[in-house]
C-alpha atoms as a PDB file:
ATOM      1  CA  UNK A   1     102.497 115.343 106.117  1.00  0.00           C
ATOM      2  CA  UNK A   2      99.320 117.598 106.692  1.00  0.00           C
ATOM      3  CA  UNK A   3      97.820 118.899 103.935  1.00  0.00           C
ATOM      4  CA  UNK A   4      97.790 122.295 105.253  1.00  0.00           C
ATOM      5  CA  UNK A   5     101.147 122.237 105.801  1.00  0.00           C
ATOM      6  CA  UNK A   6     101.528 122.499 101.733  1.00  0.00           C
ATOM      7  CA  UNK A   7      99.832 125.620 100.214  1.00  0.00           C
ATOM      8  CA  UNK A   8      99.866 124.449  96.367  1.00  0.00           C
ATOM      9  CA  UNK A   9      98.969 126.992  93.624  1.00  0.00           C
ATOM     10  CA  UNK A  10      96.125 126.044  92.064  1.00  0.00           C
ATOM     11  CA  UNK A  11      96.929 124.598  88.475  1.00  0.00           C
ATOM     12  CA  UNK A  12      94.467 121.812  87.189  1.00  0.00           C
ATOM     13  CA  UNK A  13      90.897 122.288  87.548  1.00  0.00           C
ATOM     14  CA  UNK A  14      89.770 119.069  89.724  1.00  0.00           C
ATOM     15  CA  UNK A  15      86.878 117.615  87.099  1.00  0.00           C
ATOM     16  CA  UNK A  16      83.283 116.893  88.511  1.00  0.00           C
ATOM     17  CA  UNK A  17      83.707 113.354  87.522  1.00  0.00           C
ATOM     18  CA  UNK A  18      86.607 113.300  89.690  1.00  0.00           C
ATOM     19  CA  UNK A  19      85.354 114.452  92.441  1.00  0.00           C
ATOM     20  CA  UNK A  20      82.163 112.137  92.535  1.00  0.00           C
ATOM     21  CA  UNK A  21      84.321 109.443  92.466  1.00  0.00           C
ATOM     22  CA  UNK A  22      86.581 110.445  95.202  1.00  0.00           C
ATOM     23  CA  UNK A  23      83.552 111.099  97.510  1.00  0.00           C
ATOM     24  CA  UNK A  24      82.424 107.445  96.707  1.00  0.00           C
ATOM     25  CA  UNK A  25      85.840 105.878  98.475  1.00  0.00           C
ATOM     26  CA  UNK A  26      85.977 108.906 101.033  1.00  0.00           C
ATOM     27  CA  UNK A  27      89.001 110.476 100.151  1.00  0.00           C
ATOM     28  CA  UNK A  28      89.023 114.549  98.897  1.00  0.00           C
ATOM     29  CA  UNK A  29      91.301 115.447  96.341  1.00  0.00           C
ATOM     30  CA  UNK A  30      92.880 118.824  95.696  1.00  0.00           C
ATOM     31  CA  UNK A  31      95.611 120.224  92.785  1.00  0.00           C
ATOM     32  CA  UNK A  32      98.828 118.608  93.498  1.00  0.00           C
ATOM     33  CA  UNK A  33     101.586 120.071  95.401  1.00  0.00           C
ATOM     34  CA  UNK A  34     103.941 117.988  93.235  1.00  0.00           C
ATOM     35  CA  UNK A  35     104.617 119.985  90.137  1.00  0.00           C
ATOM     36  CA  UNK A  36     104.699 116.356  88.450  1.00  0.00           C
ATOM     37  CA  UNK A  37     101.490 115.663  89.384  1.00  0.00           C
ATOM     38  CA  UNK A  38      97.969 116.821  89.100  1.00  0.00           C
ATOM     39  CA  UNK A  39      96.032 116.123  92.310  1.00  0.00           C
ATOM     40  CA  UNK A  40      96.565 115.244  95.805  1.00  0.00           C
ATOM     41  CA  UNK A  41      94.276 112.817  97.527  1.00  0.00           C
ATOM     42  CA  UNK A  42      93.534 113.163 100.802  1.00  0.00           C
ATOM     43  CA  UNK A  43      92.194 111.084 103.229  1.00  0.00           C
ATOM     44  CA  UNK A  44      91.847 111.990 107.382  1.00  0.00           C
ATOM     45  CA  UNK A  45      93.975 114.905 106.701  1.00  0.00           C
ATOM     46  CA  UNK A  46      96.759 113.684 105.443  1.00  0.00           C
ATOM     47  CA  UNK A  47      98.208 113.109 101.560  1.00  0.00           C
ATOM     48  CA  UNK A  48      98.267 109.260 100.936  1.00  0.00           C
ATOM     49  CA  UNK A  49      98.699 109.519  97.102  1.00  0.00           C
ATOM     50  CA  UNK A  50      99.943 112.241  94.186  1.00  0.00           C
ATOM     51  CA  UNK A  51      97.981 110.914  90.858  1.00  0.00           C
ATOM     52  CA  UNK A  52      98.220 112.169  87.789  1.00  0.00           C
ATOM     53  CA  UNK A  53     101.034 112.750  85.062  1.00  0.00           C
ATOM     54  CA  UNK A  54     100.500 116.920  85.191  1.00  0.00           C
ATOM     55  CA  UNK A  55     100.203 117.032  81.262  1.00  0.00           C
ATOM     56  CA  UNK A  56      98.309 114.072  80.327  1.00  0.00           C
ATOM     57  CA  UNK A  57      95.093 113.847  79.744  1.00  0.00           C
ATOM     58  CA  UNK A  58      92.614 111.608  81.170  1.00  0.00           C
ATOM     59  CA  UNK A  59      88.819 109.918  80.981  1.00  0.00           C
ATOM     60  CA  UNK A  60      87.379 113.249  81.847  1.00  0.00           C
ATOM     61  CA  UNK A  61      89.219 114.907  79.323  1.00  0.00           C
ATOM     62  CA  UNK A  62      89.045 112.951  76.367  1.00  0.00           C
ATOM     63  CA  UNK A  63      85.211 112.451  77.514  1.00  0.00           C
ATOM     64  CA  UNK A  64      84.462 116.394  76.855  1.00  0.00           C
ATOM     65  CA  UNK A  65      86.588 116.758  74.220  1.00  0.00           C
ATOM     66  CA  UNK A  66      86.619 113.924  71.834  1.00  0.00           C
ATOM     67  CA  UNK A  67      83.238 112.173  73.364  1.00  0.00           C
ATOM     68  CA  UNK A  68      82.321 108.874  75.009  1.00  0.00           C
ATOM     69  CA  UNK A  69      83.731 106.094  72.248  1.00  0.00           C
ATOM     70  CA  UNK A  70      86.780 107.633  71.751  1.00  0.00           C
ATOM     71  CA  UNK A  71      87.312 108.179  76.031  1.00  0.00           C
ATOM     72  CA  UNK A  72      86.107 104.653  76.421  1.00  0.00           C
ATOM     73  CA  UNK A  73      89.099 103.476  74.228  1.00  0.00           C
ATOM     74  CA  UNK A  74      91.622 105.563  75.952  1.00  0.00           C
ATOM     75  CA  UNK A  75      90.108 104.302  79.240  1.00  0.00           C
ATOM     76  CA  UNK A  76      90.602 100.819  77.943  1.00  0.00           C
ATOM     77  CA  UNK A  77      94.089 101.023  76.978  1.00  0.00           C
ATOM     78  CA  UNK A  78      94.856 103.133  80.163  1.00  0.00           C
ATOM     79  CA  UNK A  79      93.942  99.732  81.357  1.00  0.00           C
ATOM     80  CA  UNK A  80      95.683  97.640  79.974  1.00  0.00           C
ATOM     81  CA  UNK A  81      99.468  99.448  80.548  1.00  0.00           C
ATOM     82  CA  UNK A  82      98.631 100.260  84.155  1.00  0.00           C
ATOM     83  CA  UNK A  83      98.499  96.940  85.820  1.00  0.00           C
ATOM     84  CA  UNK A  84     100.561  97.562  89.359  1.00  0.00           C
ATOM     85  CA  UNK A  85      98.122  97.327  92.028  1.00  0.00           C
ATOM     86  CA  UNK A  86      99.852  99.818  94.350  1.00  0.00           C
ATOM     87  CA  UNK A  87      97.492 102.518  96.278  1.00  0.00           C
ATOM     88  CA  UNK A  88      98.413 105.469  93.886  1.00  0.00           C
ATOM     89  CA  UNK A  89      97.742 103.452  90.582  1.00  0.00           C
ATOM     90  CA  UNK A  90      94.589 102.173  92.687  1.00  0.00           C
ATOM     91  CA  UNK A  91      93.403 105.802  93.443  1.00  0.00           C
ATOM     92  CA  UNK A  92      94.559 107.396  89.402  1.00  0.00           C
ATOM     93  CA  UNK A  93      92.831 104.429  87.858  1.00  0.00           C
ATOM     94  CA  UNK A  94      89.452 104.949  90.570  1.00  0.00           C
ATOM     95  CA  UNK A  95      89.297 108.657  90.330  1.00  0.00           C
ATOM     96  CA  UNK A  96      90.549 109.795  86.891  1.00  0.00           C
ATOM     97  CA  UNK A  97      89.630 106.929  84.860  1.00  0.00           C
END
């Protein structure tokens, strides 16, 4: 489906760090349409992925609020749970941490 065809309300503020990293793949990412999720990625238009548990934190997060050592743990044991290599766990793991 187009993404313009879906007019979500803005909810979750789309980090810096995220969006550096989606530029390096060449995909954009907006706030999800899903109310399950936090962002949409886009990619020639159209949505190829919904990432993001809406609710849960992520590297970003724990980055500015608890600081690197503690992110890079959470990062690690992100890691380590998430092990499907299908394009949406390819794309939350990529762009959020």
């Amino acid at each position: 489906m187009p993404y313009d065809a879906v007019r979500p309300t803005p909810s979750v503020a789309i980090t810096d760090y995220t969006k550096r990293k989606a530029e390096e793949i060449g995909v954009t990412v907006r706030p999800s349409h899903n109310p399950k999720k936090k962002i949409d990625v886009i990619k020639d238009g159209e949505v190829v992925a919904s990432i993001g548990a809406f609710g849960m934190k992520d590297y970003p997060h724990y980055l500015k609020e608890k600081g690197r050592t503690y992110a890079d743990k959470r990062r690690e044991l992100y890691h380590i749970r998430h092990t499907k290599e299908s394009l949406g766990e390819y794309l939350a793991k990529w762009l959020l941490w």
